[in-house]
Protein backbone atom coordinates (compact mmCIF):
# COMPACT_ATOMS: atom_id res chain seq x y z
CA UNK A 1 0.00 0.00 0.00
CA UNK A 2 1.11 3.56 -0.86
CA UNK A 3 1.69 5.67 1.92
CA UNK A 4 -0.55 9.12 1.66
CA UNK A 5 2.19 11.72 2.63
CA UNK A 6 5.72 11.00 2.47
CA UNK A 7 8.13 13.55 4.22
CA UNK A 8 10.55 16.02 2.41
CA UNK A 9 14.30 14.22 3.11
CA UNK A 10 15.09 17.57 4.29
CA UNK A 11 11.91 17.49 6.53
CA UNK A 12 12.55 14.05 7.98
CA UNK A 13 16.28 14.97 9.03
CA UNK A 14 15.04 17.89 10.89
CA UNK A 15 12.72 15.57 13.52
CA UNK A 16 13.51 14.90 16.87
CA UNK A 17 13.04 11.17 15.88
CA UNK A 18 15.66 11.97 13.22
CA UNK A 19 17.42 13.48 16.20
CA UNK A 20 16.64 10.49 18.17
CA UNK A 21 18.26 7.52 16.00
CA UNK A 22 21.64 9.67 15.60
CA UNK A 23 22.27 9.86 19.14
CA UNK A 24 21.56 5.99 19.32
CA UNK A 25 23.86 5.50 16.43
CA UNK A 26 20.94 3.60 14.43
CA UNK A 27 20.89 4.56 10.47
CA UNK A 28 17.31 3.42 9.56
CA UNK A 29 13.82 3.46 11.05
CA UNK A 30 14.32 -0.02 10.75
CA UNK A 31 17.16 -0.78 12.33
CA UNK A 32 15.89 1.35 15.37
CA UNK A 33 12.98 -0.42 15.21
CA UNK A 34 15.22 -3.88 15.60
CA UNK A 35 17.30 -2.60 17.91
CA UNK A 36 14.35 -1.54 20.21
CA UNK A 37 12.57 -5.17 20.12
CA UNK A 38 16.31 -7.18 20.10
CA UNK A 39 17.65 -4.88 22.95
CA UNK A 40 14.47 -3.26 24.67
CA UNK A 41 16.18 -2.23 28.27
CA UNK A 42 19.36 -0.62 26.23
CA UNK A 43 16.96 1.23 24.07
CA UNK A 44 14.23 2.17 26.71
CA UNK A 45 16.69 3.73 28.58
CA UNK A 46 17.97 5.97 25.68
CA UNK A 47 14.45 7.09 25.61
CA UNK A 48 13.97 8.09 29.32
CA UNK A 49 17.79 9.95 28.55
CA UNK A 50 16.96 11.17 25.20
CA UNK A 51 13.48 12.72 26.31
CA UNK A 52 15.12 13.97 29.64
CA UNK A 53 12.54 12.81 31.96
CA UNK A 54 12.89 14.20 35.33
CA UNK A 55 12.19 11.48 38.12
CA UNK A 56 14.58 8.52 39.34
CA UNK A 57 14.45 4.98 37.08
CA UNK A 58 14.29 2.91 40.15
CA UNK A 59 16.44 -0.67 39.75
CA UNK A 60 17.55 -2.41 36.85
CA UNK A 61 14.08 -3.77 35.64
CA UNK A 62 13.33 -1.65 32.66
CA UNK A 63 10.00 -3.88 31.11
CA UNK A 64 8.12 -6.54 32.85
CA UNK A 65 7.04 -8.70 31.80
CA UNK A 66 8.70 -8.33 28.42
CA UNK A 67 5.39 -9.92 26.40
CA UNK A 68 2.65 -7.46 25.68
CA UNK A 69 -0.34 -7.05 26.51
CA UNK A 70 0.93 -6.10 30.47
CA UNK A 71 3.86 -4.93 30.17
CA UNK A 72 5.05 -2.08 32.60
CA UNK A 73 7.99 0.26 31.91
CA UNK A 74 10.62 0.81 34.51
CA UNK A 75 7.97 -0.55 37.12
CA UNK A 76 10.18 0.76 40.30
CA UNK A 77 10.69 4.40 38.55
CA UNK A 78 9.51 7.51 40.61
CA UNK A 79 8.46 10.58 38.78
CA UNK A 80 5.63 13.58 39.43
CA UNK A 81 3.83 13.25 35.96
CA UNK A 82 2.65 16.65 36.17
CA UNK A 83 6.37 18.26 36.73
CA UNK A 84 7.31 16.82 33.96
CA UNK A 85 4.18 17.49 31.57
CA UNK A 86 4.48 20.96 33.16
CA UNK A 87 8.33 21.74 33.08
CA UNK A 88 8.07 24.06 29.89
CA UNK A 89 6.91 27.93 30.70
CA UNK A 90 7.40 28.92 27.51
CA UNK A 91 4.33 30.66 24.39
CA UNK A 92 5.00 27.25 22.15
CA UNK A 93 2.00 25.36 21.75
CA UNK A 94 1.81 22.38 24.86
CA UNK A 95 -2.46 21.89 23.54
CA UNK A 96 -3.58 22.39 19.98
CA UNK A 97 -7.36 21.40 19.97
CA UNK A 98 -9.59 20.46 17.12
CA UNK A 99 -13.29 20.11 18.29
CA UNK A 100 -15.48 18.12 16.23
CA UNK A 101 -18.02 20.98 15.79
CA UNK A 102 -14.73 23.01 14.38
CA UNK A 103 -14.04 24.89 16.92
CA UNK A 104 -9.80 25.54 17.47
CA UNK A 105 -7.85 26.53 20.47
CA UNK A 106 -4.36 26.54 21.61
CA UNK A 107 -3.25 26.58 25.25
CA UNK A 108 0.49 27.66 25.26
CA UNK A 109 2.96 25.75 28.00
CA UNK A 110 2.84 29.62 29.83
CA UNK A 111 -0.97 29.62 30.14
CA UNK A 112 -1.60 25.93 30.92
CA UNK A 113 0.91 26.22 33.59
CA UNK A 114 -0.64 29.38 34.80
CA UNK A 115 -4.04 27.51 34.49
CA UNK A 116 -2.65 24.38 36.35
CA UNK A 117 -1.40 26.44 39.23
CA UNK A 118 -4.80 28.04 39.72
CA UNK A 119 -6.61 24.91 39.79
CA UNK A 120 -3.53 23.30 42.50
CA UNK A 121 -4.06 26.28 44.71
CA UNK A 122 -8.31 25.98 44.31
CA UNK A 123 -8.09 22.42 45.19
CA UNK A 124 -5.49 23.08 48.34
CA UNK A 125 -7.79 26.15 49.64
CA UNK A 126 -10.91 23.57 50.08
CA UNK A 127 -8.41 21.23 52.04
CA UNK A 128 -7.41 18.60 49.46
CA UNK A 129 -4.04 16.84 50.39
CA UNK A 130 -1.44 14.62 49.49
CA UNK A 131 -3.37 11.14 49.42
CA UNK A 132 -7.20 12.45 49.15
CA UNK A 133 -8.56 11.34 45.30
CA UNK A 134 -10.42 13.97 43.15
CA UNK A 135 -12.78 13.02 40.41
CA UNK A 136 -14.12 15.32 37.83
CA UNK A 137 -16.84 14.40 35.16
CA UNK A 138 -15.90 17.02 32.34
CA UNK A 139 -16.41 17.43 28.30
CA UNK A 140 -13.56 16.56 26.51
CA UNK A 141 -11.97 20.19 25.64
CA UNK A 142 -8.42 21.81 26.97
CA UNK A 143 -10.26 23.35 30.47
């Protein structure tokens, strides 16, 4: 089958998954692709490096079991989700929304951090803590 949209070269060397499978020495989508099923926990752990996630791997487990469906990455790693979701303050986009009645927002990393603060600080004025759960039944938009 012929693929819809194929890439500039030009376009394709400027991704970060371009950026990705030079700093892993790896040539070809497919070779990366080999790599990442023949060596998973060597190239799992280029991916927590390569995407610079803040938080602490845990042991030496990186998948387990190694057979999908159930697998878990680095089951004894510790991070705060939000901090790194959050950890850009910059205008570039972090939410670019397409409604299906056509409507189209963007939420810069700035303003959804700003947003995200407001909403921590609202939830630790009416005495939520560390532990308590909060649900929320909401449409499926940015707010």
């Amino acid at each position: 089958m012929k693929p819809l949209w194929t890439p500039s070269a030009q376009r394709a060397a400027g991704t970060e998954l371009a950026r990705f499978m030079k700093l892993a020495g790896r040539s070809s989508y497919e070779e990366l692709h080999r790599w990442s099923i023949e060596s998973s926990p060597e190239f799992w752990n280029q991916v927590w490096d390569f995407c610079e996630v803040h938080g602490e791997k845990g042991g030496q487990t990186v998948v387990e079991p190694t057979r999908m469906p159930g697998a878990k990455w680095f089951p004894e790693a510790r991070l705060n989700y939000a901090q790194n979701l959050l950890r850009e303050r910059n205008r570039s986009d972090a939410i670019v929304f397409w409604g299906e009645d056509r409507i189209k927002r963007k939420v810069s990393h700035e303003n959804l951090h700003r947003l995200v603060s407001r909403m921590a600080q609202a939830l630790a004025d009416a005495g939520v803590k560390k532990g308590d759960r909060v649900a929320g039944y909401l449409p499926n938009v940015p707010e």
